[in-house]
PDB file of N, CA and C in Angstrom:
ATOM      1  N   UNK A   1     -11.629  -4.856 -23.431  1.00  0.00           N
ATOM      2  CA  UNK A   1     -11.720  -3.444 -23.100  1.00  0.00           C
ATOM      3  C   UNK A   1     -12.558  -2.765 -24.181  1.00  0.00           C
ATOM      4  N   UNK A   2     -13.764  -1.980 -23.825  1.00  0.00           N
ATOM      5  CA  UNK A   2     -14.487  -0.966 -24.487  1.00  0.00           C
ATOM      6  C   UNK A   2     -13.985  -0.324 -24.879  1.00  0.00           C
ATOM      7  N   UNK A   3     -14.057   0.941 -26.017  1.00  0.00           N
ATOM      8  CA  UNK A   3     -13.122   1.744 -26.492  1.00  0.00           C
ATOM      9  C   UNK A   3     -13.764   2.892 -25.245  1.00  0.00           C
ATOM     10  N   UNK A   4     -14.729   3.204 -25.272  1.00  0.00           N
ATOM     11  CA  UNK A   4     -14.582   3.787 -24.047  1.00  0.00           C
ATOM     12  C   UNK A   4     -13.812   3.822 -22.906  1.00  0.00           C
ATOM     13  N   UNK A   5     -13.566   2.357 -22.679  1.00  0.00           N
ATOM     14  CA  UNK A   5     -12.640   1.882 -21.246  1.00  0.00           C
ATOM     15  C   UNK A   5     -11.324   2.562 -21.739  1.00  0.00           C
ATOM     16  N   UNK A   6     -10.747   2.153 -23.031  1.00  0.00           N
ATOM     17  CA  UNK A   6      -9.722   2.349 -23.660  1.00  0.00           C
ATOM     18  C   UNK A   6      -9.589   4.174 -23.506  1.00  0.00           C
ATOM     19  N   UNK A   7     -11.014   4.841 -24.141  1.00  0.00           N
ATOM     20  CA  UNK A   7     -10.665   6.220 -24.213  1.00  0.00           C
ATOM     21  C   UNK A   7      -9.923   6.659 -22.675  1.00  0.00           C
ATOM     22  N   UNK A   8     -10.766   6.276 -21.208  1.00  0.00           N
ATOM     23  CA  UNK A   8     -10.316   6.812 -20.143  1.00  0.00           C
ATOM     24  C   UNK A   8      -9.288   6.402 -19.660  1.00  0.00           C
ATOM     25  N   UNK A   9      -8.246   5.276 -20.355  1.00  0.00           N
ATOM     26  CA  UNK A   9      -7.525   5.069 -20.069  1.00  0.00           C
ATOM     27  C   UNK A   9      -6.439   5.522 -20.494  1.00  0.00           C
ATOM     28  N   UNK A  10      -6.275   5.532 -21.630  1.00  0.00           N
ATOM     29  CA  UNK A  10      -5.593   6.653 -22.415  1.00  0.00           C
ATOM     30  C   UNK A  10      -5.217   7.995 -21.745  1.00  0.00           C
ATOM     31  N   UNK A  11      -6.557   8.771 -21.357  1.00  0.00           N
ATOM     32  CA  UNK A  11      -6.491   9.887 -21.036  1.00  0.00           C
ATOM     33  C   UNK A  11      -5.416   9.672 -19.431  1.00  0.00           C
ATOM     34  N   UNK A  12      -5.455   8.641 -18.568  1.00  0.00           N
ATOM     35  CA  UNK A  12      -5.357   8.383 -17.056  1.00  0.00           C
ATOM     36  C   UNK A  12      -3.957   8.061 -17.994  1.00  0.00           C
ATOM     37  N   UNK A  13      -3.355   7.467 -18.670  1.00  0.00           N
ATOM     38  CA  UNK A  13      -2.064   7.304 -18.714  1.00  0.00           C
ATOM     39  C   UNK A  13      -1.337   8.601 -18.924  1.00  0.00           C
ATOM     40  N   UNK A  14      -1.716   9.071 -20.200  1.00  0.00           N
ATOM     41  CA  UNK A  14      -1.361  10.332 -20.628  1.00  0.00           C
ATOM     42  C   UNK A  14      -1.397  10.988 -19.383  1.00  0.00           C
ATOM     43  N   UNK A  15      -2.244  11.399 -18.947  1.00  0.00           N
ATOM     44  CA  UNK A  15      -1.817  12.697 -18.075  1.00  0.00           C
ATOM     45  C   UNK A  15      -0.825  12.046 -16.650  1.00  0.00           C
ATOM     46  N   UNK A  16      -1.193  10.740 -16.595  1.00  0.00           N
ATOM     47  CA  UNK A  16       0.129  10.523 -15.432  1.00  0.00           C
ATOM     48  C   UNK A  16       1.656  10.221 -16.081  1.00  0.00           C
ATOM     49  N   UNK A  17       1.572  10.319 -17.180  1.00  0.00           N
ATOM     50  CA  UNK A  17       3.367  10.565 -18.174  1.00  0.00           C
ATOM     51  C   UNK A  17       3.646  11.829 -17.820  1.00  0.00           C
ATOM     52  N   UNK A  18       2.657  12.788 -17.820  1.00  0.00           N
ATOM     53  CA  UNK A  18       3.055  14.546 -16.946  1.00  0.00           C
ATOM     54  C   UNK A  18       3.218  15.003 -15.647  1.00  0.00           C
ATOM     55  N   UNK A  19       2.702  13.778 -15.130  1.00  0.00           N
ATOM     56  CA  UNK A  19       2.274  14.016 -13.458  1.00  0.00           C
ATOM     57  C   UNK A  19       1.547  14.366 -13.353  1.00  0.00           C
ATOM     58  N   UNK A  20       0.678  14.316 -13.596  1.00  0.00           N
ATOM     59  CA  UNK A  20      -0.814  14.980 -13.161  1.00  0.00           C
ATOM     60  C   UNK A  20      -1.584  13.798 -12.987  1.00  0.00           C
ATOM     61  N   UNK A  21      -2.844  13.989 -12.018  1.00  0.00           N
ATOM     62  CA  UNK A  21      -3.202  13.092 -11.651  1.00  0.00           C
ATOM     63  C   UNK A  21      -5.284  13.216 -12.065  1.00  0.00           C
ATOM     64  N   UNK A  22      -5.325  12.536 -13.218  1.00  0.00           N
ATOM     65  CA  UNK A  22      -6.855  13.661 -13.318  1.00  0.00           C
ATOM     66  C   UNK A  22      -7.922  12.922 -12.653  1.00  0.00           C
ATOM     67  N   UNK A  23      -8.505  14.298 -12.297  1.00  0.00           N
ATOM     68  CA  UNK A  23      -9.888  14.396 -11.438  1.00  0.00           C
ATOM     69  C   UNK A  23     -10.845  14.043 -11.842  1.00  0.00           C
ATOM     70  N   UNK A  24     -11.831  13.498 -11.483  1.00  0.00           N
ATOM     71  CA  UNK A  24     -13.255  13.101 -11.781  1.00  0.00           C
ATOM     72  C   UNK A  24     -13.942  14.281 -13.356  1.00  0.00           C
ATOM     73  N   UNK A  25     -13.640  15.624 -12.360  1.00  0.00           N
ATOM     74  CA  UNK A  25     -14.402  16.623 -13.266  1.00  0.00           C
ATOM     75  C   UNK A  25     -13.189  16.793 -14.604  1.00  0.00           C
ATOM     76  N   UNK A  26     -11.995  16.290 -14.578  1.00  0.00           N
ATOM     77  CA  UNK A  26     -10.797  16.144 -15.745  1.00  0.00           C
ATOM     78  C   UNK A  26     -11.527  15.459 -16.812  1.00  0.00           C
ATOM     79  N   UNK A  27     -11.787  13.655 -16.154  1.00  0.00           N
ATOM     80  CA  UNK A  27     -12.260  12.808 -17.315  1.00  0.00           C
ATOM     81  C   UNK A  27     -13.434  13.260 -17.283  1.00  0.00           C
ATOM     82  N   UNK A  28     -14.644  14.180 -17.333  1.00  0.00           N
ATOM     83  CA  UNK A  28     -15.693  14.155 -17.496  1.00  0.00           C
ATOM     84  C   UNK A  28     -15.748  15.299 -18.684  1.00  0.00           C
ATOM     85  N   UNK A  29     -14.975  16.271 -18.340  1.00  0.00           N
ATOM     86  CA  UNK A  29     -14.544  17.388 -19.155  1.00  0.00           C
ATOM     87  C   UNK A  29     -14.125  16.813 -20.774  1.00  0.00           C
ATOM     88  N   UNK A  30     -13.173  15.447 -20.436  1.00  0.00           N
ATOM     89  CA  UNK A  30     -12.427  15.170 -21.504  1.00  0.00           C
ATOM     90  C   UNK A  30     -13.138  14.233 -22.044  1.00  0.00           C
ATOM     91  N   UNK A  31     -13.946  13.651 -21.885  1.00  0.00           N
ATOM     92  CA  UNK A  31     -14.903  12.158 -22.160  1.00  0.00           C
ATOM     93  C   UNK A  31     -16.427  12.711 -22.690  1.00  0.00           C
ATOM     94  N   UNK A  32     -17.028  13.997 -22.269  1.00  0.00           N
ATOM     95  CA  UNK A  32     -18.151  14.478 -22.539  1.00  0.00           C
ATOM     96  C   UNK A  32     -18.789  13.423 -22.090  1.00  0.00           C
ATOM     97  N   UNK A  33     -18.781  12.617 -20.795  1.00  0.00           N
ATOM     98  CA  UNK A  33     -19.830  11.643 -20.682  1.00  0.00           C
ATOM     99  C   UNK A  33     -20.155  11.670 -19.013  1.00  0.00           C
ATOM    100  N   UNK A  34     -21.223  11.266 -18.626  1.00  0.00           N
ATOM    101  CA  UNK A  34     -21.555  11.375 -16.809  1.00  0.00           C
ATOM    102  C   UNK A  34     -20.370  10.904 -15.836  1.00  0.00           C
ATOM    103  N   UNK A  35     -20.601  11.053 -14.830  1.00  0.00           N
ATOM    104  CA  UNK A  35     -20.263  10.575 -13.450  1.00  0.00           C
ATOM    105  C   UNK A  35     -20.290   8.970 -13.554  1.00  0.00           C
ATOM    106  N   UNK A  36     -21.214   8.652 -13.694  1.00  0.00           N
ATOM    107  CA  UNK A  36     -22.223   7.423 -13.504  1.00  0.00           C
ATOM    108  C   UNK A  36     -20.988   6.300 -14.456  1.00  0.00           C
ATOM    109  N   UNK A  37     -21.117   6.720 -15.748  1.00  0.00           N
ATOM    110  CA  UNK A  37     -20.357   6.238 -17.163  1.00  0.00           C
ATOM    111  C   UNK A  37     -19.021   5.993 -16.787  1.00  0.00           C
ATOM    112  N   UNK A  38     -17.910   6.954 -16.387  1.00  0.00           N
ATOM    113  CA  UNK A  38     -16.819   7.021 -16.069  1.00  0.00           C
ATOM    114  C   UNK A  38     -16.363   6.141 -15.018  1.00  0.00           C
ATOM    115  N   UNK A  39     -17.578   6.219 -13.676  1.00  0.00           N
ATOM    116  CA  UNK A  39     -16.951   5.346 -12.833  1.00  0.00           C
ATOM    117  C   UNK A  39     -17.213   3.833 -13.125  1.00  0.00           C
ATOM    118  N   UNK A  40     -17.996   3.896 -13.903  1.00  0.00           N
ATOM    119  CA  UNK A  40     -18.158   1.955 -14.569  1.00  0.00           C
ATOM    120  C   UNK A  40     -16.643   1.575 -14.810  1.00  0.00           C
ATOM    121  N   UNK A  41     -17.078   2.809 -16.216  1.00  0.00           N
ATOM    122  CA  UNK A  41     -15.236   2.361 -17.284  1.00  0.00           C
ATOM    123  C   UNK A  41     -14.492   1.892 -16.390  1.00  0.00           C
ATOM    124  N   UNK A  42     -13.795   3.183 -14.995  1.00  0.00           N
ATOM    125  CA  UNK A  42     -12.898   2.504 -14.119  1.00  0.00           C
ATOM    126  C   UNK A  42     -12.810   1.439 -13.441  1.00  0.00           C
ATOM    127  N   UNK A  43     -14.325   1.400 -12.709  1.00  0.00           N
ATOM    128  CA  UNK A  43     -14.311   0.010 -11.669  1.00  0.00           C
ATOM    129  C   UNK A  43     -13.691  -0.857 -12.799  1.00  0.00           C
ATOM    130  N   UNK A  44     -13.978  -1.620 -14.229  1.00  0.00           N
ATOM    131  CA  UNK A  44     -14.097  -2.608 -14.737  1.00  0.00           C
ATOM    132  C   UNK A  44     -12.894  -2.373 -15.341  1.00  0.00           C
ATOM    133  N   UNK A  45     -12.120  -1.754 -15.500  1.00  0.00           N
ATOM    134  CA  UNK A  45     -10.702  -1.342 -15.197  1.00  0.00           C
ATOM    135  C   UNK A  45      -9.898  -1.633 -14.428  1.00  0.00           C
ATOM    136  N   UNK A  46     -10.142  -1.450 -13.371  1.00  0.00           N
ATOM    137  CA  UNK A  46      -9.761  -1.812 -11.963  1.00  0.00           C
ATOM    138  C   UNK A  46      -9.951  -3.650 -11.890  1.00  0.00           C
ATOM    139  N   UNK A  47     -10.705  -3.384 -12.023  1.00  0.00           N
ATOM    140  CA  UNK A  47     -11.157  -5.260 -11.825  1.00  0.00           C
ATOM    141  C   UNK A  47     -10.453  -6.208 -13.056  1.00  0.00           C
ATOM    142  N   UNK A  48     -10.579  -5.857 -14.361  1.00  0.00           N
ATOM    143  CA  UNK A  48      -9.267  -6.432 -15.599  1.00  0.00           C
ATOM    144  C   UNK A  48      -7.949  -6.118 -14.868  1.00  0.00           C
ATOM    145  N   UNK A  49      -7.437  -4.877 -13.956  1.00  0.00           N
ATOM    146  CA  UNK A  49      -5.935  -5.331 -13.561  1.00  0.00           C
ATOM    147  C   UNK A  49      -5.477  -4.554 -14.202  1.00  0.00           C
ATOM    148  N   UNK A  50      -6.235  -3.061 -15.009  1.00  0.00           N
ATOM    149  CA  UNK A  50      -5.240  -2.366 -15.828  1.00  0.00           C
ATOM    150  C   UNK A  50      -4.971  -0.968 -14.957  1.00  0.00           C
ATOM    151  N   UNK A  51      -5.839  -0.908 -14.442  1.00  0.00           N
ATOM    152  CA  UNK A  51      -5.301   0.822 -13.142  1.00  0.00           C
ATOM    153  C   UNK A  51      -5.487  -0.211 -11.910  1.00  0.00           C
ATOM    154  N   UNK A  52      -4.596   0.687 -11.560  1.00  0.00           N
ATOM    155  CA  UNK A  52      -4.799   0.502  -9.400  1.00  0.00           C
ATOM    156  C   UNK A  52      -4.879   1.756  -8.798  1.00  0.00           C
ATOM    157  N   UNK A  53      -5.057   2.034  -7.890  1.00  0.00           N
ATOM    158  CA  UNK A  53      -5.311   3.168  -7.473  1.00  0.00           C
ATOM    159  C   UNK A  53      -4.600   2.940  -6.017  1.00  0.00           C
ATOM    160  N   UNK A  54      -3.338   3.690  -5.473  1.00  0.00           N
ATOM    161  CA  UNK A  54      -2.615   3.818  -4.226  1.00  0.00           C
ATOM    162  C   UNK A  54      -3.026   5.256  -3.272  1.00  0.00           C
ATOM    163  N   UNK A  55      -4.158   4.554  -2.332  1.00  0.00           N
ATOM    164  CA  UNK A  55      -4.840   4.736  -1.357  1.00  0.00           C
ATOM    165  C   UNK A  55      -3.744   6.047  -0.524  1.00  0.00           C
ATOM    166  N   UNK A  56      -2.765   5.890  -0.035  1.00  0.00           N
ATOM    167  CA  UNK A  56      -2.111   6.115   0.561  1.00  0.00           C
ATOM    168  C   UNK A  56      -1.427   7.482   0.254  1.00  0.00           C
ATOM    169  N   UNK A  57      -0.827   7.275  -1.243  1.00  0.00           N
ATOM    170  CA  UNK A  57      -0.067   8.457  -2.336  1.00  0.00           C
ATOM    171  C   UNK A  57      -1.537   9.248  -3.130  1.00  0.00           C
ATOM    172  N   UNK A  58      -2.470   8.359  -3.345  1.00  0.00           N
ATOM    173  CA  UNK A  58      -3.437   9.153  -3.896  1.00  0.00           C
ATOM    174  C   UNK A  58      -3.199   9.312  -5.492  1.00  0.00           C
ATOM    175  N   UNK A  59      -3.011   8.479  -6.256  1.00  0.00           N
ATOM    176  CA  UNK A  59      -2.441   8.395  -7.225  1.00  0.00           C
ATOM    177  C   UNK A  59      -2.531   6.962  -8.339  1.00  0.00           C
ATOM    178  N   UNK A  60      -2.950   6.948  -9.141  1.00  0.00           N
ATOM    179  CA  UNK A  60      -3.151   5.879 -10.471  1.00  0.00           C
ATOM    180  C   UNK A  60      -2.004   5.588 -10.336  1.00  0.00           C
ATOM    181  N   UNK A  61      -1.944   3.802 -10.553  1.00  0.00           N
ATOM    182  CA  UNK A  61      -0.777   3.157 -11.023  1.00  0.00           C
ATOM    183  C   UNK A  61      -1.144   2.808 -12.129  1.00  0.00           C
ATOM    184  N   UNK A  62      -0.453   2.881 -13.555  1.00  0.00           N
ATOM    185  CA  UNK A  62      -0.623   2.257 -14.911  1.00  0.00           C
ATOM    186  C   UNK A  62       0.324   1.148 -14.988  1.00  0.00           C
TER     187      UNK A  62
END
């Protein structure tokens, strides 16, 4: 994991310990980094097995 990967993950845990579920424009706000950047971090996130994402609820699993 990139510390990048690490930073957005962090942030995606943290805010789902509150319930909140953050938005694209959340981590972009909080990351100071593109669209483009963020959705890498995740896919390759997604693909290591560390977020899932439930289609259904709409909502990060950590």
């Amino acid at each position: 994991m990139t510390d990048f990967e690490r930073k957005v993950y962090q942030i995606i845990v943290n805010m789902h310990l509150y319930g909140k579920n953050p938005t694209l424009n959340d981590l972009k706000r909080k990351t100071g980094k593109s669209e483009k950047t963020i959705r890498a971090a995740v896919k390759s996130l997604m693909i290591n097995g560390e977020l899932k994402w439930d289609k259904g609820k709409r909502i990060w699993i950590v």
